[in-house]
Protein backbone atom coordinates (compact mmCIF):
# COMPACT_ATOMS: atom_id res chain seq x y z
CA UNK A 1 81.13 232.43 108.19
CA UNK A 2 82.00 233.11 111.87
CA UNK A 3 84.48 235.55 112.71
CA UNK A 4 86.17 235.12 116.12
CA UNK A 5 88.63 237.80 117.64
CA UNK A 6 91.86 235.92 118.91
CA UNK A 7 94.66 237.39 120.55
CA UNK A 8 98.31 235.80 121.17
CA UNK A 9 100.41 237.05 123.73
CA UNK A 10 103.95 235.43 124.55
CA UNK A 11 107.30 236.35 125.83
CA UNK A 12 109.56 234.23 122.60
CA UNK A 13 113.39 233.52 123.21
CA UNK A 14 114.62 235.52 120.44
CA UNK A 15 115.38 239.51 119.60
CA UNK A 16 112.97 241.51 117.99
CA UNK A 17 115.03 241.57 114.27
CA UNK A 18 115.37 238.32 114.17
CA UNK A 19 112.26 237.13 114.60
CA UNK A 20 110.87 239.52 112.36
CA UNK A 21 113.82 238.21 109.85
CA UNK A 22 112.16 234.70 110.45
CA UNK A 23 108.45 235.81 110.46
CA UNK A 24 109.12 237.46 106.71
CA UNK A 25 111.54 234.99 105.34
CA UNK A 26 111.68 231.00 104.76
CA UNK A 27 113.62 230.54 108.66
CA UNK A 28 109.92 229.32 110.78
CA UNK A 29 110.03 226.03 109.12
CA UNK A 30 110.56 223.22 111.71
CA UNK A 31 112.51 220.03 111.17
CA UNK A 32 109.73 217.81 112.49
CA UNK A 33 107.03 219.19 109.51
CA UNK A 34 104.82 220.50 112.04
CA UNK A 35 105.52 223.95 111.03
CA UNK A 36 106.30 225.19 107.15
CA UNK A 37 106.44 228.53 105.73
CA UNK A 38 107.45 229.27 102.12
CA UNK A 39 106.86 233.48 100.86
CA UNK A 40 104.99 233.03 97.74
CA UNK A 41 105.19 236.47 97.14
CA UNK A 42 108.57 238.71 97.43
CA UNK A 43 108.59 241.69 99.17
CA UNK A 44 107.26 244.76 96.88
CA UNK A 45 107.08 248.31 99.03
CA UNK A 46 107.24 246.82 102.21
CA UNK A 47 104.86 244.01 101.68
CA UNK A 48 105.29 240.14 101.24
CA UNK A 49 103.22 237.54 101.18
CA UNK A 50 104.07 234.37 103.02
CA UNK A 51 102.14 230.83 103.10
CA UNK A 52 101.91 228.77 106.58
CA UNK A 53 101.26 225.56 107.12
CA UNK A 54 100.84 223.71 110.81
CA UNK A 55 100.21 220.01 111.17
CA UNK A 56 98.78 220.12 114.73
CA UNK A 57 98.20 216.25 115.39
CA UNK A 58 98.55 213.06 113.78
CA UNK A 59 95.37 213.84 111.10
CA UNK A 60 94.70 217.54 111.00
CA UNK A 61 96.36 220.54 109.10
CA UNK A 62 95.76 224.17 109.13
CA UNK A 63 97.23 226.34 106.59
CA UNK A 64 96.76 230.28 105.80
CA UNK A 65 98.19 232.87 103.41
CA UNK A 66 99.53 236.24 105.14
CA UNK A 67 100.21 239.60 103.51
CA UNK A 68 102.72 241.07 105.79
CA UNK A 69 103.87 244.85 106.04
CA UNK A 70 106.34 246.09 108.52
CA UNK A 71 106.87 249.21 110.12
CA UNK A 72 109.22 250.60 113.10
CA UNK A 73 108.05 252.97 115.64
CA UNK A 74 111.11 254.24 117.37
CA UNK A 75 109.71 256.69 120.10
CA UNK A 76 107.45 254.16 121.12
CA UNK A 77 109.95 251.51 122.96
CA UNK A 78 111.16 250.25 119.79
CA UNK A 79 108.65 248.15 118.96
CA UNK A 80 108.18 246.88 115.86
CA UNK A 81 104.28 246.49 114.07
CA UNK A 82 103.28 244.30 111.23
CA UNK A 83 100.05 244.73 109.68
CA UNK A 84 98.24 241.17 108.81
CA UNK A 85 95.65 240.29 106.94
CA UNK A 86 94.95 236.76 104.28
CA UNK A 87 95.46 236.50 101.31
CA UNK A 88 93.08 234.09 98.39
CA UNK A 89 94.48 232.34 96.16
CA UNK A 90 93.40 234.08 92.68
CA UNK A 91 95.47 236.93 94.17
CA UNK A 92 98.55 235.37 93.51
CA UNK A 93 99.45 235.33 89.76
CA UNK A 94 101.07 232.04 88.63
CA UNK A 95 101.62 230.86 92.07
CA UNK A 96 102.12 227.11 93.12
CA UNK A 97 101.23 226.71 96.95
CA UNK A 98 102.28 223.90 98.51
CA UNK A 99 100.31 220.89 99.20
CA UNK A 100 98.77 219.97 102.58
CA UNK A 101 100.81 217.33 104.70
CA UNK A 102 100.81 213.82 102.79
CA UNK A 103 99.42 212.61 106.70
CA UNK A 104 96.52 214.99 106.95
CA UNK A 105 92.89 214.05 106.63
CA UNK A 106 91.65 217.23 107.95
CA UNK A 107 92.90 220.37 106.65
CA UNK A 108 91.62 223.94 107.57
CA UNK A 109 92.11 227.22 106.15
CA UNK A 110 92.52 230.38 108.37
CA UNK A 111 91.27 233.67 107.84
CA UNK A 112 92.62 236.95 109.19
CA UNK A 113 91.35 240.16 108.81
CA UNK A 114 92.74 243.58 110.62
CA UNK A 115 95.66 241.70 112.56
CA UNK A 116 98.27 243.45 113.83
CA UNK A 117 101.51 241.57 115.08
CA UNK A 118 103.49 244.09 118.09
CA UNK A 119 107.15 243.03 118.68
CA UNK A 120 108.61 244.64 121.82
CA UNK A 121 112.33 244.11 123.17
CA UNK A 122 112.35 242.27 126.84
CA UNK A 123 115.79 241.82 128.61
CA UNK A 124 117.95 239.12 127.80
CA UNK A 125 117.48 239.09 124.47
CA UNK A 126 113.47 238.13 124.40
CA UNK A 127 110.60 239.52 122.56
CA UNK A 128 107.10 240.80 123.52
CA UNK A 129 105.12 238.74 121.18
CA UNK A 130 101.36 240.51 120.59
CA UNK A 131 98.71 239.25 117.82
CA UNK A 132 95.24 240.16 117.24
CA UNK A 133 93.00 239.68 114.74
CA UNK A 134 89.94 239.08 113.64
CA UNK A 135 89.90 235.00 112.62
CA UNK A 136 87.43 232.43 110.34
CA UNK A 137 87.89 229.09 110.14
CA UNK A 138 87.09 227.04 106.87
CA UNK A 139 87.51 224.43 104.69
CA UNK A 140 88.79 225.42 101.47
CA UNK A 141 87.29 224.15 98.44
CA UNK A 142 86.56 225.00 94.67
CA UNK A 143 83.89 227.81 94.29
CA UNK A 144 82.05 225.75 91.33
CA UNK A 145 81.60 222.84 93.11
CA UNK A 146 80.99 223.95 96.88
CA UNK A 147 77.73 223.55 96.49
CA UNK A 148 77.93 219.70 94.75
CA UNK A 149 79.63 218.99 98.15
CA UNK A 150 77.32 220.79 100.33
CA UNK A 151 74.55 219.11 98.34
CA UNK A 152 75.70 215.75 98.13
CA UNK A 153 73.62 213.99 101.00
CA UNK A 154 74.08 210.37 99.48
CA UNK A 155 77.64 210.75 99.81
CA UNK A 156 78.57 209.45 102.99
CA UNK A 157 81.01 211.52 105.29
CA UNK A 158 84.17 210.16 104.19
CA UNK A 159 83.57 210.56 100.60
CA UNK A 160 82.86 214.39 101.40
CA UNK A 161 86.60 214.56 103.37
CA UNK A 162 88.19 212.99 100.62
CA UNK A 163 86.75 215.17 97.86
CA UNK A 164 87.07 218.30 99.70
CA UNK A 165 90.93 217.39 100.34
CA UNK A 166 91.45 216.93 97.02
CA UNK A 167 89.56 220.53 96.19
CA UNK A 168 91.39 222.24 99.23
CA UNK A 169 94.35 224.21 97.64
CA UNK A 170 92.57 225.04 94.50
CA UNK A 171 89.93 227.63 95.12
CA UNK A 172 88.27 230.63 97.51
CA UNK A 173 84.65 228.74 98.71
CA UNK A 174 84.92 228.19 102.36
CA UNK A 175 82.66 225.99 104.51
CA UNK A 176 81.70 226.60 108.33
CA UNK A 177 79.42 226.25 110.95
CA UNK A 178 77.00 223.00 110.35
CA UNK A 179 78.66 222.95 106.86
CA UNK A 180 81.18 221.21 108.37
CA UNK A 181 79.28 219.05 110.63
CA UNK A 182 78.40 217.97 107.56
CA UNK A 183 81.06 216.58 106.25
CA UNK A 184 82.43 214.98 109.01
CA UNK A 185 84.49 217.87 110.39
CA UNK A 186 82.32 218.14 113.73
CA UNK A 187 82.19 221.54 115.84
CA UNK A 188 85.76 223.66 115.47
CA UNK A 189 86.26 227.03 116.10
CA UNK A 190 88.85 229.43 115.07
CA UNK A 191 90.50 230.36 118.44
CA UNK A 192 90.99 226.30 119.33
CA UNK A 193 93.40 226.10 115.77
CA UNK A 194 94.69 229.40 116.66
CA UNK A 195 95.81 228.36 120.35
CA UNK A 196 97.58 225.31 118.64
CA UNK A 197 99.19 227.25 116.33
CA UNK A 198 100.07 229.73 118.96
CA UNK A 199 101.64 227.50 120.85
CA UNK A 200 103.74 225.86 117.70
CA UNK A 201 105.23 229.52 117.08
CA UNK A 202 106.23 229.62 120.83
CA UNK A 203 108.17 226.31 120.82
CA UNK A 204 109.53 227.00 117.63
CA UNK A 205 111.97 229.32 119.62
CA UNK A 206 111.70 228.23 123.14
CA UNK A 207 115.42 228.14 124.46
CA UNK A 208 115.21 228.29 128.30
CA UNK A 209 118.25 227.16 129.47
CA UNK A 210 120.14 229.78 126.51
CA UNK A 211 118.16 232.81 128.55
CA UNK A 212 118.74 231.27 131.82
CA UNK A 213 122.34 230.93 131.33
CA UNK A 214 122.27 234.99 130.12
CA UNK A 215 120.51 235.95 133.28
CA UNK A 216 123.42 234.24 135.32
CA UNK A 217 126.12 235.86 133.03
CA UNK A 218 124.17 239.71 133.65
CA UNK A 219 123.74 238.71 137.31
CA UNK A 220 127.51 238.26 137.90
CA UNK A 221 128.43 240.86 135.85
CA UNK A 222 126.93 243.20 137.92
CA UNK A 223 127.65 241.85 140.84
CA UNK A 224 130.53 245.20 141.60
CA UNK A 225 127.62 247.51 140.52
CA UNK A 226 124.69 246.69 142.64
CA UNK A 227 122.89 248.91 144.53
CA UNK A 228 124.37 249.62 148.30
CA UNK A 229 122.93 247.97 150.78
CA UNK A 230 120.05 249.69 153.15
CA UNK A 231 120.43 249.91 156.76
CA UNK A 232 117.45 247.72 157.24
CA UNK A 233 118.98 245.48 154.91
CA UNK A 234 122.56 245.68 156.74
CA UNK A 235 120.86 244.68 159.78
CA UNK A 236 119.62 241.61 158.26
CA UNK A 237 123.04 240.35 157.38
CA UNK A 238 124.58 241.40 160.82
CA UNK A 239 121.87 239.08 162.68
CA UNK A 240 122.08 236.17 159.95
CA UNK A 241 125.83 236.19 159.92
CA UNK A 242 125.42 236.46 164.18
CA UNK A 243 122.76 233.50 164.29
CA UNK A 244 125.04 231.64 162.13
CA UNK A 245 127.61 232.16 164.37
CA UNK A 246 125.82 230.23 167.14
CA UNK A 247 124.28 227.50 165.22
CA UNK A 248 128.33 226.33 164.65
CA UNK A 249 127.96 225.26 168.09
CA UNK A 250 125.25 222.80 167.17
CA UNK A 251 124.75 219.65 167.65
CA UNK A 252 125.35 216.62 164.86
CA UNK A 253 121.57 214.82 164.89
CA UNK A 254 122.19 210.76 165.32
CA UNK A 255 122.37 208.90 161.99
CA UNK A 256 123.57 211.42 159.97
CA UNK A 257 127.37 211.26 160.54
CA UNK A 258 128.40 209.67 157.35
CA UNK A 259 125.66 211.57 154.99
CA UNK A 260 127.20 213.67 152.05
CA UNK A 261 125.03 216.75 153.60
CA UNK A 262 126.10 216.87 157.52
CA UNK A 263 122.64 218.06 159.74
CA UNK A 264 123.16 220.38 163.03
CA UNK A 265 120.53 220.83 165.31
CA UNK A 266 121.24 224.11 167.62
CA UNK A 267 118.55 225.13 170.50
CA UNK A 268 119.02 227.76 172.45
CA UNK A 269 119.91 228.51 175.55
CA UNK A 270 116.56 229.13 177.14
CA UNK A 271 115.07 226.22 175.02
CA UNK A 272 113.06 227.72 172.73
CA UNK A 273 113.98 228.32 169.03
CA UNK A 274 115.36 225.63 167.54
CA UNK A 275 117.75 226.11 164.38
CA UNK A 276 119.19 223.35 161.55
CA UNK A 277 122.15 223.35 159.67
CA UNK A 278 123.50 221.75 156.93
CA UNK A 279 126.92 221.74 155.35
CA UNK A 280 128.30 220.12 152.86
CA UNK A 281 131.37 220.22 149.76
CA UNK A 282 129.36 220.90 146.24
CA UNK A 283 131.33 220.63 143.24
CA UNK A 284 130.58 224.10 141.59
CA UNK A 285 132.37 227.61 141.58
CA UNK A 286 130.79 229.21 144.84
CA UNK A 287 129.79 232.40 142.89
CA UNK A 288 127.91 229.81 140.59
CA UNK A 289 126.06 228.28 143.15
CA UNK A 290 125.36 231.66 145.02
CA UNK A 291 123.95 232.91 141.57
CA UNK A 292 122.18 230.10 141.12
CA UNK A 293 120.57 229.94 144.63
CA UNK A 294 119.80 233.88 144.43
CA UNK A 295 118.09 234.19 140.95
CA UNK A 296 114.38 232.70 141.78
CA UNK A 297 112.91 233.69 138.86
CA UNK A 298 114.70 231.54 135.95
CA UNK A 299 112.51 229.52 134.00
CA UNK A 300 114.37 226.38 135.68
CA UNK A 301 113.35 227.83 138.68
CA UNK A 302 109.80 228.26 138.07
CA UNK A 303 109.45 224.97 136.26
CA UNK A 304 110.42 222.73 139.41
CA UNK A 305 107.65 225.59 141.75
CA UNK A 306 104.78 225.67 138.85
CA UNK A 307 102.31 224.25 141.50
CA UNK A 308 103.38 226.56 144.28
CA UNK A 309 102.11 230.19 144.44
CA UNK A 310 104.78 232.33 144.08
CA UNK A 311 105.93 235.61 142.83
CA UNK A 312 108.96 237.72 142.49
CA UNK A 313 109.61 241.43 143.32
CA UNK A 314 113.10 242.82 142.31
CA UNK A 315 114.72 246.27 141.97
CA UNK A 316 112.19 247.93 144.61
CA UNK A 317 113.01 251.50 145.34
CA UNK A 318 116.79 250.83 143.68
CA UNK A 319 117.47 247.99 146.27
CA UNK A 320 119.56 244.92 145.58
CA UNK A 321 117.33 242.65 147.66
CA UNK A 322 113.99 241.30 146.49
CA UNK A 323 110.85 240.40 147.71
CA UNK A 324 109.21 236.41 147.77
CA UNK A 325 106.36 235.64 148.07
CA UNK A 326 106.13 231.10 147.86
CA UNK A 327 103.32 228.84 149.39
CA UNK A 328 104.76 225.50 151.19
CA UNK A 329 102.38 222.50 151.20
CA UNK A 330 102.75 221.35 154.94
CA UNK A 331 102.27 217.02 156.08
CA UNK A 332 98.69 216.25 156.99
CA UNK A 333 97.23 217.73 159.75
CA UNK A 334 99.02 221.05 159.22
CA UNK A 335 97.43 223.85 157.25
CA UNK A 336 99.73 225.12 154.05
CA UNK A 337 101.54 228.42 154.52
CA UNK A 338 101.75 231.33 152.22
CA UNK A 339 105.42 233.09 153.26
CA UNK A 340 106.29 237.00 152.81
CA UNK A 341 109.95 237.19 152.64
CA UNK A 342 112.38 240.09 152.20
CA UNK A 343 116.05 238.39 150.63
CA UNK A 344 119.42 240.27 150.08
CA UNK A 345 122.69 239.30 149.40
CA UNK A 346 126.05 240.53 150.84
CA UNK A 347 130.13 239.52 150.16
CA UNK A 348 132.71 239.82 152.75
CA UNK A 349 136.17 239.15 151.89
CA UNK A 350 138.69 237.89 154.67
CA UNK A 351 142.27 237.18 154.20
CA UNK A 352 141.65 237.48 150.41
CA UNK A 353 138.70 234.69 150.79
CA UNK A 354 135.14 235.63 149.38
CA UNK A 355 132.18 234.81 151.55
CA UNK A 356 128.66 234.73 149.58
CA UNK A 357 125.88 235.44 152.62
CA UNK A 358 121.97 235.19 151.40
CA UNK A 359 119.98 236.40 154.58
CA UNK A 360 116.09 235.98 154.52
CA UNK A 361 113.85 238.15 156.96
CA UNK A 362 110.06 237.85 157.11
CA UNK A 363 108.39 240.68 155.54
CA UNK A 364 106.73 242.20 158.55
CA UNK A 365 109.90 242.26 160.35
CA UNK A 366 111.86 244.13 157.60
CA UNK A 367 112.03 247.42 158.55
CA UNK A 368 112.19 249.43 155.22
């Protein structure tokens, strides 16, 4: 049988205990069936045995039985480390497991062997998800008669499917390689079921928006706390604010009086830089919409950039301010631009009214 390393490594929207609460208990199943776990075996000295089923499209299966044992390593970031490894069938005394999915007319069996599951805490209530393992891929079938099945040329290939379905759950033979060419399987390899499965644990507790909205909560939160600013950083404010300034005396541009967003153009007086504006009323809190416009690296965020290069530097050297790095596709004829930004935030408070400044300076020209 071939043996494939695979390794899965994901950031999951859940807290360390918890997931481990619904990696060892009966909490990974998912309403639409294509997830089901059921422990087949209850935890005995820190062990417990757990069966897993995926249905990963419309005709194929994948199932595998894990022997799970926990342990906590405190000095080393609180991470948490199950061992893994499979477990066969005539291990389990007296054990029912359940039947594939009614829908599947492929079904696979996973091996694992040496696997090691890593949990690590990540802000905002995330985990550090880290599997590796050594994997095989079979087809499970009764040990008497795998070779009545490997034998049976005259059989044609769905005859083979149907009577190795019907042998799947009941023994420890396992098929691979042209084995199951044989039968109709065709060419699969462990790590292809694995990434599927891989990605069915990751959606199983994908909650963007929940993590987003804790980022915003933290963000405001510590809004009295942050870092001062630097004097390079105060000098990016003073000639924002005094750009701003000039740019009120701007000019409306023709056509756009009556649009819900009012646009300024402002040239100066020598004619050479030329500066827009906008304005306009937006029906949210303004230290909601200042959050919102400041944190760039939400996952709402980075879904409406995923085609743009980008990348986010924060809490350099203790600052407040943060380092961007986006590329802009320009119209035809113009080459696309890779920008180097330096962005920090300031409020000023006149006559009891808060004013929420973000001032951007290119990188070169940020002296710090």
């Amino acid at each position: 049988m071939v043996t494939n390393s695979v390794t899965f490594n994901a950031k999951i929207h859940e807290e360390p205990n918890k997931l481990l609460d619904s990696l060892l208990g009966d909490q990974m199943s998912t309403t639409n069936e294509k997830m089901y776990q059921e422990v087949v075996q209850d935890e005995i000295d820190g062990e417990i045995v757990t069966y897993w089923g995926f249905m990963l499209d419309k005709v194929t299966s994948c199932s595998t039985i894990l022997r799970l044992v926990t342990s906590t390593t405190v000095q080393d970031h609180n991470e948490i480390r199950i061992a893994v490894s499979s477990v066969v069938e005539e291990e389990l005394e007296e054990t029912t497991l359940p039947s594939p999915h009614p829908a599947a007319t492929k079904t696979f069996r996973l091996l694992f062997n040496k696997g090691t599951i890593i949990l690590r805490p990540l802000p905002f209530g995330q985990t550090s998800f880290n599997f590796t393992a050594l994997a095989s891929l079979g087809i499970a079938d009764e040990k008497d008669n795998s070779s009545q099945i490997r034998s049976s040329s005259n059989s044609s290939a769905t005859d083979k499917r149907r009577s190795t379905k019907k042998l799947l759950s009941s023994g420890l033979g396992f098929l691979s390689g042209p084995d199951l060419a044989k039968i109709g399987f065709g060419v699969v390899k462990a790590e292809e079921l694995f990434n599927k499965i891989a990605l069915l644990v990751y959606e199983r507790f994908e909650k963007k928006a929940v993590i987003d909205q804790r980022m915003k909560q933290h963000f405001i939160a510590n809004i009295p706390i942050a870092p001062a600013l630097t004097l390079a950083e105060e000098e990016i404010i003073k000639t924002s604010v005094n750009i701003a300034n000039g740019i009120f005396k701007a000019k409306r541009i023709t056509g756009t009086v009556n649009d819900l967003i009012e646009k300024f153009l402002y040239r100066d007086s020598e004619g050479g830089a030329a500066w827009g504006m906008t304005k306009a009323n937006v029906d949210v809190a303004a230290i909601t919409l200042f959050t919102e416009l400041w944190l760039l690296d939400t996952y709402d965020h980075i879904g409406e950039t995923k085609s743009a290069i980008r990348e986010v530097w924060k809490d350099l050297d203790g600052t407040r301010g943060l380092q961007y790095t986006t590329s802009v596709s320009l119209p035809s004829g113009f080459k696309d631009r890779l920008f180097e930004t330096w962005i920090t935030w300031a409020i000023r408070v006149d006559a009891g009214r808060r004013t929420f400044i973000i001032a951007i300076s290119p990188i070169e020209e940020y002296e710090a």
